[in-house]
PDB file of N, CA and C in Angstrom:
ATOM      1  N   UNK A   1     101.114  80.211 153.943  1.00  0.00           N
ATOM      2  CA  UNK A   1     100.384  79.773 152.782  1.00  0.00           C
ATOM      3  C   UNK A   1     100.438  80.823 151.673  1.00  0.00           C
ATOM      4  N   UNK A   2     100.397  82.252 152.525  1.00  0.00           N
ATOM      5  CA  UNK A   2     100.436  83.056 151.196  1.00  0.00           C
ATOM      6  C   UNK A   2     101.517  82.972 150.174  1.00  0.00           C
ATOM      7  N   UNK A   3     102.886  82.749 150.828  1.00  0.00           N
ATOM      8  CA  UNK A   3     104.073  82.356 150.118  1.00  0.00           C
ATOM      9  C   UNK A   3     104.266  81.307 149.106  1.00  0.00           C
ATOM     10  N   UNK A   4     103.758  80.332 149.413  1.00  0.00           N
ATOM     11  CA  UNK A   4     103.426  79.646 148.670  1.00  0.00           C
ATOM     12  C   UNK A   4     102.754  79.849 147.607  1.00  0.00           C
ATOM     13  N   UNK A   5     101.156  80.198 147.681  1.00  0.00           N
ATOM     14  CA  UNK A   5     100.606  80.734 146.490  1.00  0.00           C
ATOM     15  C   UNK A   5     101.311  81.687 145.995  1.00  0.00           C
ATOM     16  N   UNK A   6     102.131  82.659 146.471  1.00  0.00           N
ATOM     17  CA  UNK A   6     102.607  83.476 145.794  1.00  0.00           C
ATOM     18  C   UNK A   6     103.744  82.851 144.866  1.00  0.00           C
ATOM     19  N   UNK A   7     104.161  82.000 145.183  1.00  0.00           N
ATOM     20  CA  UNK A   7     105.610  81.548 145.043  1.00  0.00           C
ATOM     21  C   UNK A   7     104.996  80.637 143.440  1.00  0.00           C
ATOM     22  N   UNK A   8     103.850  80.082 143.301  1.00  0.00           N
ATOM     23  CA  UNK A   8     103.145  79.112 142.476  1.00  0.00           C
ATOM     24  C   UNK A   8     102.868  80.041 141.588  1.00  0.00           C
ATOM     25  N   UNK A   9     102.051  81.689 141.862  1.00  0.00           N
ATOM     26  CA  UNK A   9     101.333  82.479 140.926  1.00  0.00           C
ATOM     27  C   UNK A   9     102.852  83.048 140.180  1.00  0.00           C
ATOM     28  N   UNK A  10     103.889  83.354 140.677  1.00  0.00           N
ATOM     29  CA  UNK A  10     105.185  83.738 140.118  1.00  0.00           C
ATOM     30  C   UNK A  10     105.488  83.134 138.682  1.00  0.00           C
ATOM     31  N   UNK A  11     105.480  82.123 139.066  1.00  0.00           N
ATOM     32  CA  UNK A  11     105.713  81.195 137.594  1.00  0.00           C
ATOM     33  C   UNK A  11     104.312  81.549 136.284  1.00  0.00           C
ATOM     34  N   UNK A  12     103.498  81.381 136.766  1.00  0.00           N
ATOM     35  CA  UNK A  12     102.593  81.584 135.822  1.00  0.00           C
ATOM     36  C   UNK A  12     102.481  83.131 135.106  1.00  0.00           C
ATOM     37  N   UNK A  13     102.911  84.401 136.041  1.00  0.00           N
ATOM     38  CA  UNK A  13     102.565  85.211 135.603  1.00  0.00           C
ATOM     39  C   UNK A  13     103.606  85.944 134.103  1.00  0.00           C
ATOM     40  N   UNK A  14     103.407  86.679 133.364  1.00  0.00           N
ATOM     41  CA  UNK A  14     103.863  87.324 131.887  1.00  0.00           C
ATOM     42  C   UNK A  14     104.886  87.696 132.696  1.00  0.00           C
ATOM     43  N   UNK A  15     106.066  87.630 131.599  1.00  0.00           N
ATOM     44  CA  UNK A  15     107.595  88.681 131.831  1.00  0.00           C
ATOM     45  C   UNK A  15     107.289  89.975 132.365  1.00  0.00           C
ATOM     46  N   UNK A  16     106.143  90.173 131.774  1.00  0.00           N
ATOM     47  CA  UNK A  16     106.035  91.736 132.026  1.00  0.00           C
ATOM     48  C   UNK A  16     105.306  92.258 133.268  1.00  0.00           C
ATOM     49  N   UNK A  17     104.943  91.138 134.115  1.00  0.00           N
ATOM     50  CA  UNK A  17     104.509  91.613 135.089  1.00  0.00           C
ATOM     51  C   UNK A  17     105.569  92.329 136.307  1.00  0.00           C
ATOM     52  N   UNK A  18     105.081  93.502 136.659  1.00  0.00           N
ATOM     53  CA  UNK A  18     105.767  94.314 137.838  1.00  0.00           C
ATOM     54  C   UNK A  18     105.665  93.370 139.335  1.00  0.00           C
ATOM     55  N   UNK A  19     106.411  92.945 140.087  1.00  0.00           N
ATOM     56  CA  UNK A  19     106.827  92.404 141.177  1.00  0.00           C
ATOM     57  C   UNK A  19     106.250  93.098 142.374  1.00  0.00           C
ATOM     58  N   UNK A  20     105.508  93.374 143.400  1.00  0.00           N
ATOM     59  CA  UNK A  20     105.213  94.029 144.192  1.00  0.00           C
ATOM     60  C   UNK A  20     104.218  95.348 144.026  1.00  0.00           C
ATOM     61  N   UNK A  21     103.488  94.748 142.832  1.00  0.00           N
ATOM     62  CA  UNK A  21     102.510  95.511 142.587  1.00  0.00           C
ATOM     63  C   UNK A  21     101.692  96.035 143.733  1.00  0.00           C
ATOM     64  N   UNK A  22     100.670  96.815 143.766  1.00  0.00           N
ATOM     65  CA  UNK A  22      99.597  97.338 144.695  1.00  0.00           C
ATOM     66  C   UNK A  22      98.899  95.984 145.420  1.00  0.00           C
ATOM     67  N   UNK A  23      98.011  95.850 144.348  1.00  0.00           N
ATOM     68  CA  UNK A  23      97.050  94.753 144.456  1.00  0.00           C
ATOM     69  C   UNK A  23      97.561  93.616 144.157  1.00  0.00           C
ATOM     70  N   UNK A  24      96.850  92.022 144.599  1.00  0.00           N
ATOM     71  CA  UNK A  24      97.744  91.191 144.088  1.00  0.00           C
ATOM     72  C   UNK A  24      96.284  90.525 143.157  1.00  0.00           C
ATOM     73  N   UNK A  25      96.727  89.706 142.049  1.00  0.00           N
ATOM     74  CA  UNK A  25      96.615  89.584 140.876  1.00  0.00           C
ATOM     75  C   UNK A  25      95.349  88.544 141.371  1.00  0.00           C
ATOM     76  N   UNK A  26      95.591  87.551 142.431  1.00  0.00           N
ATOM     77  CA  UNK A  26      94.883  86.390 142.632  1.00  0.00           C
ATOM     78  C   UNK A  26      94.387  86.371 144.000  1.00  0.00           C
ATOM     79  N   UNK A  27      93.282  85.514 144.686  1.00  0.00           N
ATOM     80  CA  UNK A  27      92.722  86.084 145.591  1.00  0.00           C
ATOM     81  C   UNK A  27      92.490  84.514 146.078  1.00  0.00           C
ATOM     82  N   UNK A  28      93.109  84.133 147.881  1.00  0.00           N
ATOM     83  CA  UNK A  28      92.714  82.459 147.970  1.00  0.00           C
ATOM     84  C   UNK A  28      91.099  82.399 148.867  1.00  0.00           C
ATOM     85  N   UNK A  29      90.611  81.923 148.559  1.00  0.00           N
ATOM     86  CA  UNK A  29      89.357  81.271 149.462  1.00  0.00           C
ATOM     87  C   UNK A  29      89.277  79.792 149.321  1.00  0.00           C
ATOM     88  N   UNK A  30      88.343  79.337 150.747  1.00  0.00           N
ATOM     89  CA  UNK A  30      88.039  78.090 151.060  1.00  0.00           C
ATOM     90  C   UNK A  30      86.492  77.971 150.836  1.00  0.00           C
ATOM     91  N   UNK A  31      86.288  76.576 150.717  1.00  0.00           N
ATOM     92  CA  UNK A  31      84.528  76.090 150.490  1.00  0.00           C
ATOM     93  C   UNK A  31      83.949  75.938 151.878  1.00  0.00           C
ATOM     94  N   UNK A  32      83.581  76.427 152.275  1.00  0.00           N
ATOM     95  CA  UNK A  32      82.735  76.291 154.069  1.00  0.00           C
ATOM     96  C   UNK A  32      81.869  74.915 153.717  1.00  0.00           C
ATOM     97  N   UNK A  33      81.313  74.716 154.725  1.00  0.00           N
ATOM     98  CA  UNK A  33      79.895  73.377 154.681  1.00  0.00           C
ATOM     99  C   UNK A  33      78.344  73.844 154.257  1.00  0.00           C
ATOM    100  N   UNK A  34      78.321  75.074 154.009  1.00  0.00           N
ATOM    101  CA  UNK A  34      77.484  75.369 153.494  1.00  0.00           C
ATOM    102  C   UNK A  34      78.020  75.399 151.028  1.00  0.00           C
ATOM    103  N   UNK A  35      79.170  75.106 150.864  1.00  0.00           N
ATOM    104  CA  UNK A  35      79.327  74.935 149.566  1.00  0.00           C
ATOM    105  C   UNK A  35      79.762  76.457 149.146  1.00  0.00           C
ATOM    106  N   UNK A  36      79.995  77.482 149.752  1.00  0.00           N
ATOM    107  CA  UNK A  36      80.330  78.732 149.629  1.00  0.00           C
ATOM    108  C   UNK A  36      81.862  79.060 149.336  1.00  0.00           C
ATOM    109  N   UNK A  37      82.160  80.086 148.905  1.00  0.00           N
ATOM    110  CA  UNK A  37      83.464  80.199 148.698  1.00  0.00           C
ATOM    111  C   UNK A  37      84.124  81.729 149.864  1.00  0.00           C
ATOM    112  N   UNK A  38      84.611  81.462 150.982  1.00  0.00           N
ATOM    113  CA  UNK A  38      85.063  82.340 151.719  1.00  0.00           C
ATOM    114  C   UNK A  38      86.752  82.719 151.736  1.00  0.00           C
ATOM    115  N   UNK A  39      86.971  84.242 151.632  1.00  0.00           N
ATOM    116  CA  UNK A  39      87.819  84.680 151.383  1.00  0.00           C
ATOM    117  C   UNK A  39      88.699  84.471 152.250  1.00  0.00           C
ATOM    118  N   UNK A  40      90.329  84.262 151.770  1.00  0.00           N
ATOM    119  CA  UNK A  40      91.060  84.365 152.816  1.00  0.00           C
ATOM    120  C   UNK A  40      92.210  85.410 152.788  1.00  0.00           C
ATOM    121  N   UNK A  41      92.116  86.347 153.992  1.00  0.00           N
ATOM    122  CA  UNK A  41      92.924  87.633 153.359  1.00  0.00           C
ATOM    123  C   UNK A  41      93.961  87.763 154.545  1.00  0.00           C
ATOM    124  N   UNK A  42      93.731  86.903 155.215  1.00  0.00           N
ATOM    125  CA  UNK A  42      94.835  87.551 156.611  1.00  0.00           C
ATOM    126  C   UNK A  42      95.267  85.991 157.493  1.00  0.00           C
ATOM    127  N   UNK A  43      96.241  85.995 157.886  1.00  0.00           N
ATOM    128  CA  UNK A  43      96.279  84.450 159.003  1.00  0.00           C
ATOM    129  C   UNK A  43      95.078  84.369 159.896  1.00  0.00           C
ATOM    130  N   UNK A  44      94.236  85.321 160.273  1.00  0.00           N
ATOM    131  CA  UNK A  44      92.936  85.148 160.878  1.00  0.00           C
ATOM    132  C   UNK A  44      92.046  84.155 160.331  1.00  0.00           C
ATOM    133  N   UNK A  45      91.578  85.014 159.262  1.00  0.00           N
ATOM    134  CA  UNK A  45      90.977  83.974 158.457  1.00  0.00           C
ATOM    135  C   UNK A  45      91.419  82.793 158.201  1.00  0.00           C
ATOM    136  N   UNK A  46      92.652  82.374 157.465  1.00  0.00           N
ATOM    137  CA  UNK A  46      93.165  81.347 157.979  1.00  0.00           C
ATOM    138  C   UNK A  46      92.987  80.641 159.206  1.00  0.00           C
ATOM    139  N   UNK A  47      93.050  80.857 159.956  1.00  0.00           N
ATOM    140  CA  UNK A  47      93.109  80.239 161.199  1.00  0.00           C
ATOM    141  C   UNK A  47      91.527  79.609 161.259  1.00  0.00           C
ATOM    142  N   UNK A  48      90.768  80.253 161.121  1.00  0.00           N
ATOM    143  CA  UNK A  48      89.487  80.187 161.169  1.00  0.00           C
ATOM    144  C   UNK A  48      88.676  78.721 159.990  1.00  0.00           C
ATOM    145  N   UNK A  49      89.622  79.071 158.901  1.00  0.00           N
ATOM    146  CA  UNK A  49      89.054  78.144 158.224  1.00  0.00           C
ATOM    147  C   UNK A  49      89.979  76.876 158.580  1.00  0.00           C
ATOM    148  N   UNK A  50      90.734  77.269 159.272  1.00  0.00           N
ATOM    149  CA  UNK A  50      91.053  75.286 159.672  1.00  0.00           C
ATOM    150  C   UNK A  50      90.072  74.724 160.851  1.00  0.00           C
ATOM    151  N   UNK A  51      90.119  75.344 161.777  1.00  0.00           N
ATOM    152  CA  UNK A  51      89.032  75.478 162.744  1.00  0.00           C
ATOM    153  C   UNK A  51      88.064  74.944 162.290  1.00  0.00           C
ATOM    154  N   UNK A  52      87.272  75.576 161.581  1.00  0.00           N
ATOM    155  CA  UNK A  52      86.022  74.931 160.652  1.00  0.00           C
ATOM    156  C   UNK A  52      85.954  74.057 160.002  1.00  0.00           C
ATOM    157  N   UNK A  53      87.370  73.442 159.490  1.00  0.00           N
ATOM    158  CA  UNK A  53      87.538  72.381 159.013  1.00  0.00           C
ATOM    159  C   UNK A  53      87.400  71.181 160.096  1.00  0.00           C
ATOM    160  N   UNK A  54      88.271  71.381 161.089  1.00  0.00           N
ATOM    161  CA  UNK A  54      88.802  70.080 162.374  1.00  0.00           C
ATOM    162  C   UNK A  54      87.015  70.002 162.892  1.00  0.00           C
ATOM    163  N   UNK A  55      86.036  71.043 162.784  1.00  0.00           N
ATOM    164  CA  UNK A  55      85.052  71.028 163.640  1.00  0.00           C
ATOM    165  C   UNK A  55      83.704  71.012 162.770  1.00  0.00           C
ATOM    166  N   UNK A  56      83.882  71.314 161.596  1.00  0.00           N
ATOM    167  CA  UNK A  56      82.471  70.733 160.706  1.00  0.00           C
ATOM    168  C   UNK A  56      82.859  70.214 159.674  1.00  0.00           C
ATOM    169  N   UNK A  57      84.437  69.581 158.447  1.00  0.00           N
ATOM    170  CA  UNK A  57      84.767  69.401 157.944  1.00  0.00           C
ATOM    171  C   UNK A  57      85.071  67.482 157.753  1.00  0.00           C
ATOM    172  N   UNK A  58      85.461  67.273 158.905  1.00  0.00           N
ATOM    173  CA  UNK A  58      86.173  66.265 159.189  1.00  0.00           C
ATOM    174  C   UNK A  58      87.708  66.141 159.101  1.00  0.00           C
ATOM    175  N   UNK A  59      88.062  67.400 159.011  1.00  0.00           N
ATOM    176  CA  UNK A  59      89.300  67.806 158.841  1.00  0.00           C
ATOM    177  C   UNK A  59      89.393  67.995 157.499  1.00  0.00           C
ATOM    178  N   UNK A  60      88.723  68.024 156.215  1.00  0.00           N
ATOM    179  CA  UNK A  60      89.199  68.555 154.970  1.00  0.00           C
ATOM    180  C   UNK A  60      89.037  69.709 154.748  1.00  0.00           C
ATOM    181  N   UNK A  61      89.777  70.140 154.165  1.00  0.00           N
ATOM    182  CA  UNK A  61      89.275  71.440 153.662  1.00  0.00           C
ATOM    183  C   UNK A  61      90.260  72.286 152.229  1.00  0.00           C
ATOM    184  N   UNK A  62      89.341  72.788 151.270  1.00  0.00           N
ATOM    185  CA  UNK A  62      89.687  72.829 150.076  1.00  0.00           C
ATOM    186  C   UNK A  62      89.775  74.328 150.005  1.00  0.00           C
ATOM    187  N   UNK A  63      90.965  74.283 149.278  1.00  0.00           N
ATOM    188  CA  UNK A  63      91.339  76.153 148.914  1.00  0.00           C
ATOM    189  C   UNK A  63      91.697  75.943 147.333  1.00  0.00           C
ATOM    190  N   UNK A  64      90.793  77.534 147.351  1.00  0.00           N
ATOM    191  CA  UNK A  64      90.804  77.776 145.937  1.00  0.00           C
ATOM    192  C   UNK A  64      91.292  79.193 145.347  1.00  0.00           C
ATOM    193  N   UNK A  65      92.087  78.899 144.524  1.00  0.00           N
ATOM    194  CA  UNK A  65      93.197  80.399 144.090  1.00  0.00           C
ATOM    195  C   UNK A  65      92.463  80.937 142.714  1.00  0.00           C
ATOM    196  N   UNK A  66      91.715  82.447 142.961  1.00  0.00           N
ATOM    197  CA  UNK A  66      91.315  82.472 141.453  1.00  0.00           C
ATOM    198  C   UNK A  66      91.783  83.779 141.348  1.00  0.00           C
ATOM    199  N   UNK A  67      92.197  83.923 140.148  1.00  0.00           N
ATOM    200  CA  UNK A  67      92.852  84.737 139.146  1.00  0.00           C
ATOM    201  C   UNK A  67      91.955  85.862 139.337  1.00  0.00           C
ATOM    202  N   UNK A  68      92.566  86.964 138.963  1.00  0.00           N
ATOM    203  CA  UNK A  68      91.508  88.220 138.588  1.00  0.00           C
ATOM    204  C   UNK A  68      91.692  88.485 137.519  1.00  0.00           C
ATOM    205  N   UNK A  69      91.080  89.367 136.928  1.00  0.00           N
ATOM    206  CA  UNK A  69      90.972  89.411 135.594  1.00  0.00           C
ATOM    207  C   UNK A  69      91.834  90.720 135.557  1.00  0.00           C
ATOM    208  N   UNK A  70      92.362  90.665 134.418  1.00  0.00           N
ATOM    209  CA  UNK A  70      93.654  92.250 134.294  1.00  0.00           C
ATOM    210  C   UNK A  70      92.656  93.576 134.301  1.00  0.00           C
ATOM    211  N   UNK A  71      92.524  94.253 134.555  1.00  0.00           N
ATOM    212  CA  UNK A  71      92.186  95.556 134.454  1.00  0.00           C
ATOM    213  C   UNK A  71      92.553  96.157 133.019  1.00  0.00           C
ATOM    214  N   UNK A  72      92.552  97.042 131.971  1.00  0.00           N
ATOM    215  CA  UNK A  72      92.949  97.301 130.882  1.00  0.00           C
ATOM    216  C   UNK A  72      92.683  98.857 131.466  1.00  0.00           C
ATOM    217  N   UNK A  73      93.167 100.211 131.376  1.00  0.00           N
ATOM    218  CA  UNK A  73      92.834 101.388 131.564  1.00  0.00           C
ATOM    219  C   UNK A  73      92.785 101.952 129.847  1.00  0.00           C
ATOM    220  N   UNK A  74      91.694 102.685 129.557  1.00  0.00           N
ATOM    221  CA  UNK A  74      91.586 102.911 128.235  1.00  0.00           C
ATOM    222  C   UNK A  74      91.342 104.214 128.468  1.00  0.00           C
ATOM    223  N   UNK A  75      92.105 105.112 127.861  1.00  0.00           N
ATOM    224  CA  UNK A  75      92.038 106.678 128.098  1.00  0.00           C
ATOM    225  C   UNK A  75      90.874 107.279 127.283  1.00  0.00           C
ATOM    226  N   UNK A  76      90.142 107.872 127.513  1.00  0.00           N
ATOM    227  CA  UNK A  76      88.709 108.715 126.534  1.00  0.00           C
ATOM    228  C   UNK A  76      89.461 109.575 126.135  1.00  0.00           C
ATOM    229  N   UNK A  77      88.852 109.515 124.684  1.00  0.00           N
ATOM    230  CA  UNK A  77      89.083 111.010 123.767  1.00  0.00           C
ATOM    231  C   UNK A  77      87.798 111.386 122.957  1.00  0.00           C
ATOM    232  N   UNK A  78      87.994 112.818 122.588  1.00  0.00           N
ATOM    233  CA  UNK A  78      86.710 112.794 122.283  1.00  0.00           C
ATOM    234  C   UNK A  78      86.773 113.029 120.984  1.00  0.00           C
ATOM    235  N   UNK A  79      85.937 112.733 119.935  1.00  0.00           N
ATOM    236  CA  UNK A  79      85.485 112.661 118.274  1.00  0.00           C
ATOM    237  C   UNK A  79      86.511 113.423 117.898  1.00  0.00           C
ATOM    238  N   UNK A  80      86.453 114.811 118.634  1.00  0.00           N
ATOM    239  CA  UNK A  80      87.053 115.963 118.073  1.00  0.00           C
ATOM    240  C   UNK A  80      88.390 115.377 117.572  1.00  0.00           C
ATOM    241  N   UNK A  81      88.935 115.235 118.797  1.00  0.00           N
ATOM    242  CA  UNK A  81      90.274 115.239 118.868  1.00  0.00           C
ATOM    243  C   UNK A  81      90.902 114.107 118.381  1.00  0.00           C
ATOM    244  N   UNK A  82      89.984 112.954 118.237  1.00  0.00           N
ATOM    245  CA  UNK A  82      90.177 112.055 116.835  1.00  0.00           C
ATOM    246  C   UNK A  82      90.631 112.480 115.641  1.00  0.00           C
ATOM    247  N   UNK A  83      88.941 113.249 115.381  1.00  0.00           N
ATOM    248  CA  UNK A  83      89.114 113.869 114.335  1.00  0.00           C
ATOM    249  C   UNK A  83      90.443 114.892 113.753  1.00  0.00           C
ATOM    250  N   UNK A  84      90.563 115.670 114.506  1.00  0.00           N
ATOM    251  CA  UNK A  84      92.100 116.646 114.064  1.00  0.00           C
ATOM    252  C   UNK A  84      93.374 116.078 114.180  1.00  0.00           C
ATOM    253  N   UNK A  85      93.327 115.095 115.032  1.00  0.00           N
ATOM    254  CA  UNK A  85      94.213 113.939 114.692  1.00  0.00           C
ATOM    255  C   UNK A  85      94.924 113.197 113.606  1.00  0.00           C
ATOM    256  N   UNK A  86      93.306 112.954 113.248  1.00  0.00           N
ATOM    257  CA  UNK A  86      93.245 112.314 111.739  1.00  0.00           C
ATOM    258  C   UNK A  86      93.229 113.489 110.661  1.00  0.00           C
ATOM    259  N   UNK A  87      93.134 114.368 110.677  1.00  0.00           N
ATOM    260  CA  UNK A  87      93.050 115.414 109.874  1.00  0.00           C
ATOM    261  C   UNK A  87      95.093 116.024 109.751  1.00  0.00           C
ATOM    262  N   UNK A  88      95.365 115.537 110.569  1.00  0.00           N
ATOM    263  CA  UNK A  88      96.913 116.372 110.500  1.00  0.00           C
ATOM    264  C   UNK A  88      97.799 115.062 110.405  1.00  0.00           C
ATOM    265  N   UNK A  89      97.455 114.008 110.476  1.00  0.00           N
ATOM    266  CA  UNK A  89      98.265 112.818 109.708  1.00  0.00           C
ATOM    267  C   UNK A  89      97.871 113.277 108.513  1.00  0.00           C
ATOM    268  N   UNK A  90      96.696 113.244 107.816  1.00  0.00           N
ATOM    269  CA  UNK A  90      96.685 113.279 106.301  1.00  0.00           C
ATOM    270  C   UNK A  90      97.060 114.493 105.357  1.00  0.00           C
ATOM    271  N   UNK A  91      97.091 115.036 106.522  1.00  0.00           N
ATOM    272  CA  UNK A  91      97.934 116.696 105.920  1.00  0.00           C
ATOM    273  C   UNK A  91      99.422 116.945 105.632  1.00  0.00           C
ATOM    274  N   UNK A  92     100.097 115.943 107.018  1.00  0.00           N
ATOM    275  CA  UNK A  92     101.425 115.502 107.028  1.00  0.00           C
ATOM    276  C   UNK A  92     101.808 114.696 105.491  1.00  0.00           C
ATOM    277  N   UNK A  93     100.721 113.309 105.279  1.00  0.00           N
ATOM    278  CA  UNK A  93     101.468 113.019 104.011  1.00  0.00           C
ATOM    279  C   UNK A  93     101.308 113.458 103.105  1.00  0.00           C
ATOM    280  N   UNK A  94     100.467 114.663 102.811  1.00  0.00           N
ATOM    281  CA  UNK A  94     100.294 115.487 101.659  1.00  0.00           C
ATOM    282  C   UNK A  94     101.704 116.134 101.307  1.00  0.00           C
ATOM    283  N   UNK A  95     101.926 116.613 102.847  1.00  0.00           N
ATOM    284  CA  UNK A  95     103.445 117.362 102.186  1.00  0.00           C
ATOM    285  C   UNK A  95     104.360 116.809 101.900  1.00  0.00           C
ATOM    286  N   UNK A  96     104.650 115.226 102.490  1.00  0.00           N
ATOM    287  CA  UNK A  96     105.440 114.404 102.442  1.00  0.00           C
ATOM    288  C   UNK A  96     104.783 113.958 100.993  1.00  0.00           C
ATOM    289  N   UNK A  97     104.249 113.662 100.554  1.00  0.00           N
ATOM    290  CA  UNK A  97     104.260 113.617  99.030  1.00  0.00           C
ATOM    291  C   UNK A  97     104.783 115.006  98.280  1.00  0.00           C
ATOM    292  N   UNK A  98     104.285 115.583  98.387  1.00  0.00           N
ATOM    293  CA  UNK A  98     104.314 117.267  97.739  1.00  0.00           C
ATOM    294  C   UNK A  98     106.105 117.101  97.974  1.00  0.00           C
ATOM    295  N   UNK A  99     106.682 117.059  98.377  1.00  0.00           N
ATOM    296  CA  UNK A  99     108.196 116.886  98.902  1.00  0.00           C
ATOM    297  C   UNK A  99     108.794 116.631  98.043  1.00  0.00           C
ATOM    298  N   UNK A 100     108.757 115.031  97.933  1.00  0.00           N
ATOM    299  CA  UNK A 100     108.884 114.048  97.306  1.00  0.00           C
ATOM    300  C   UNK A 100     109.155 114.432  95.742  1.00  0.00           C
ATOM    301  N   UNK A 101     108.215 114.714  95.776  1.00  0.00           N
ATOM    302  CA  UNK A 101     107.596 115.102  93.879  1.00  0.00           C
ATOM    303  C   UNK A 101     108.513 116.721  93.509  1.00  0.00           C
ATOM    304  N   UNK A 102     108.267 117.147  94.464  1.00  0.00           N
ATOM    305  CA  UNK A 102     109.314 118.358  94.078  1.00  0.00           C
ATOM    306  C   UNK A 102     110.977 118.228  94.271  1.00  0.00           C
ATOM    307  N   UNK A 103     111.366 117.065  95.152  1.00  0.00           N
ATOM    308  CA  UNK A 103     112.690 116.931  94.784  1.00  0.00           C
ATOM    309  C   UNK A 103     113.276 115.915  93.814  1.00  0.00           C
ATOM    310  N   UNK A 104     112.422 115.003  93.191  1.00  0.00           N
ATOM    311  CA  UNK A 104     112.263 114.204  92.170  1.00  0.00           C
ATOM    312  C   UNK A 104     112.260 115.009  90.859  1.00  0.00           C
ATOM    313  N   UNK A 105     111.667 116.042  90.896  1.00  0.00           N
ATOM    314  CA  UNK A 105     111.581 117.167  89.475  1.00  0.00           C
ATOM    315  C   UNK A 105     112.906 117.859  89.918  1.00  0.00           C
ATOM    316  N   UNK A 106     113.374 118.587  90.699  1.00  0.00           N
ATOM    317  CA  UNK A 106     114.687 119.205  91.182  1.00  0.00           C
ATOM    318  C   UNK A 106     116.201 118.209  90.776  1.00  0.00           C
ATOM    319  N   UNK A 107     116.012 117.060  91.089  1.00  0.00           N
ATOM    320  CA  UNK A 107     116.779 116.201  90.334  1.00  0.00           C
ATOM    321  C   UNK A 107     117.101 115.612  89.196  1.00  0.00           C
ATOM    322  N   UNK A 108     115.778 115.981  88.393  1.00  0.00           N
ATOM    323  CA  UNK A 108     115.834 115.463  86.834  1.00  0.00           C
ATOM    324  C   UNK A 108     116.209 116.895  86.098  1.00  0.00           C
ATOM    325  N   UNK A 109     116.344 117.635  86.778  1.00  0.00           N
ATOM    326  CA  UNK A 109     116.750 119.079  86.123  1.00  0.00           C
ATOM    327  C   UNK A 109     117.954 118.941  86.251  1.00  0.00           C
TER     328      UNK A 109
END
């Protein structure tokens, strides 16, 4: 079964997704008779939720594939280093103007 879902989540996922990532992206569980959503992570479990199906189900039983949400990693910086950041871009186009203007006068001479 996992092949399958895997084989289904393939298509859906971005070009840019890496193939054999760590973690996988989507996670399957079944609805027990209590209306719950139980994980399925191994053929055990599997096994288990058919079981539960043939024996409190009536033999149905519903699986559900949900997505995880992407993770985003956002690196901290601090004010400072914003700040001097931004302080040496605007210093950069100072000279890059200052440049400019002096080889513009160098040429009209």
């Amino acid at each position: 079964m996992k092949n399958v879902v895997e084989a289904l989540v393939s298509d859906e996922r971005s070009p840019n997704h890496i193939s054999g990532s760590v973690s996988r992206d989507y996670s399957i569980k079944y609805m027990d008779p209590d209306n719950e959503l139980i994980n399925v992570s191994d053929d055990e479990d599997l096994q288990t939720a058919y079981e539960l199906a043939e024996a409190e189900l009536n033999g149905n039983l519903k699986f559900v594939v949900e997505f995880k949400k992407p993770q985003i990693v956002v690196e901290e910086k601090s004010i400072s280093e914003k700040i001097s950041k931004s302080a040496k871009k605007a210093e950069k186009k100072k000279l890059k103007k200052k440049d400019k203007k002096k080889k513009a006068k160098d040429t009209s001479l």
